[in-house]
Protein backbone atom coordinates (compact mmCIF):
# COMPACT_ATOMS: atom_id res chain seq x y z
CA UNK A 1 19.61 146.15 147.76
CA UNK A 2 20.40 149.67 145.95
CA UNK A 3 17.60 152.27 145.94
CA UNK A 4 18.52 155.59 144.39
CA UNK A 5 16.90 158.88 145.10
CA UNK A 6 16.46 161.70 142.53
CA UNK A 7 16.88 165.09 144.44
CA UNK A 8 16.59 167.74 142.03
CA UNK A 9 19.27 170.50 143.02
CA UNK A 10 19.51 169.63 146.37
CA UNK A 11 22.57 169.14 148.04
CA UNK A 12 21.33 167.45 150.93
CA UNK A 13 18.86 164.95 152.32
CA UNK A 14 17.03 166.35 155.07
CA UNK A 15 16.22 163.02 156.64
CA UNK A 16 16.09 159.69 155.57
CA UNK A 17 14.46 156.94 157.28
CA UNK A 18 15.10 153.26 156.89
CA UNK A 19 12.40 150.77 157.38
CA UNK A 20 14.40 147.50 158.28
CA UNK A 21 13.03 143.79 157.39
CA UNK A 22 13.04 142.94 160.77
CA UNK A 23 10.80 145.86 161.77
CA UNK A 24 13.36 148.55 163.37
CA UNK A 25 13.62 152.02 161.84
CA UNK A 26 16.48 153.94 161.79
CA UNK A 27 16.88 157.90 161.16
CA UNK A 28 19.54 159.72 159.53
CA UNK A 29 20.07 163.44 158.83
CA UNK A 30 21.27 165.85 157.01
CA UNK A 31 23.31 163.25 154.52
CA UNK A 32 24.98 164.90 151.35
CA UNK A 33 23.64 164.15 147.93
CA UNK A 34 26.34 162.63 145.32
CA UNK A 35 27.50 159.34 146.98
CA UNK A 36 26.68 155.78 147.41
CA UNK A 37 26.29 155.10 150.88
CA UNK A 38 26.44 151.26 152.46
CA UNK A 39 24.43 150.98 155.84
CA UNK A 40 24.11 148.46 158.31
CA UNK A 41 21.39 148.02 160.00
CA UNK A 42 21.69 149.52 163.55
CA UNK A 43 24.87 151.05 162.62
CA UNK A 44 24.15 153.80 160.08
CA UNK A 45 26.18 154.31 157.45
CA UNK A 46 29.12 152.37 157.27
CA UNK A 47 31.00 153.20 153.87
CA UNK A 48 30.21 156.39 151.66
CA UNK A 49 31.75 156.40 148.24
CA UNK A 50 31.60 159.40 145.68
CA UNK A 51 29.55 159.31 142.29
CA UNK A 52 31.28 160.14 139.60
CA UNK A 53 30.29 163.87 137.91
CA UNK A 54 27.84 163.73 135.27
CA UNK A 55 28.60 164.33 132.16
């Protein structure tokens, strides 16, 4: 599933939290805006790839 997040000028999200399916929740903090990040759950992130600059 892909969600995207509109964050206005910031360069960073404070903290994120991920609700799982199977009920666990999982924290992260302090991720940089711009990218397309993968995550597994328990593991965090597990692949971050750049966006391209807007035009």
């Amino acid at each position: 599933m892909r969600l995207h997040f509109g964050l206005g000028a910031a360069s960073t999200m404070d903290e994120v939290e991920i609700r799982w399916p199977s009920g666990t929740t999982e924290t992260l903090r302090g991720v940089p805006a711009d990218f397309i990040y993968a995550l597994v759950e328990g593991s965090g992130i597990q692949e971050k790839l750049a966006l391209p600059p807007l035009k």
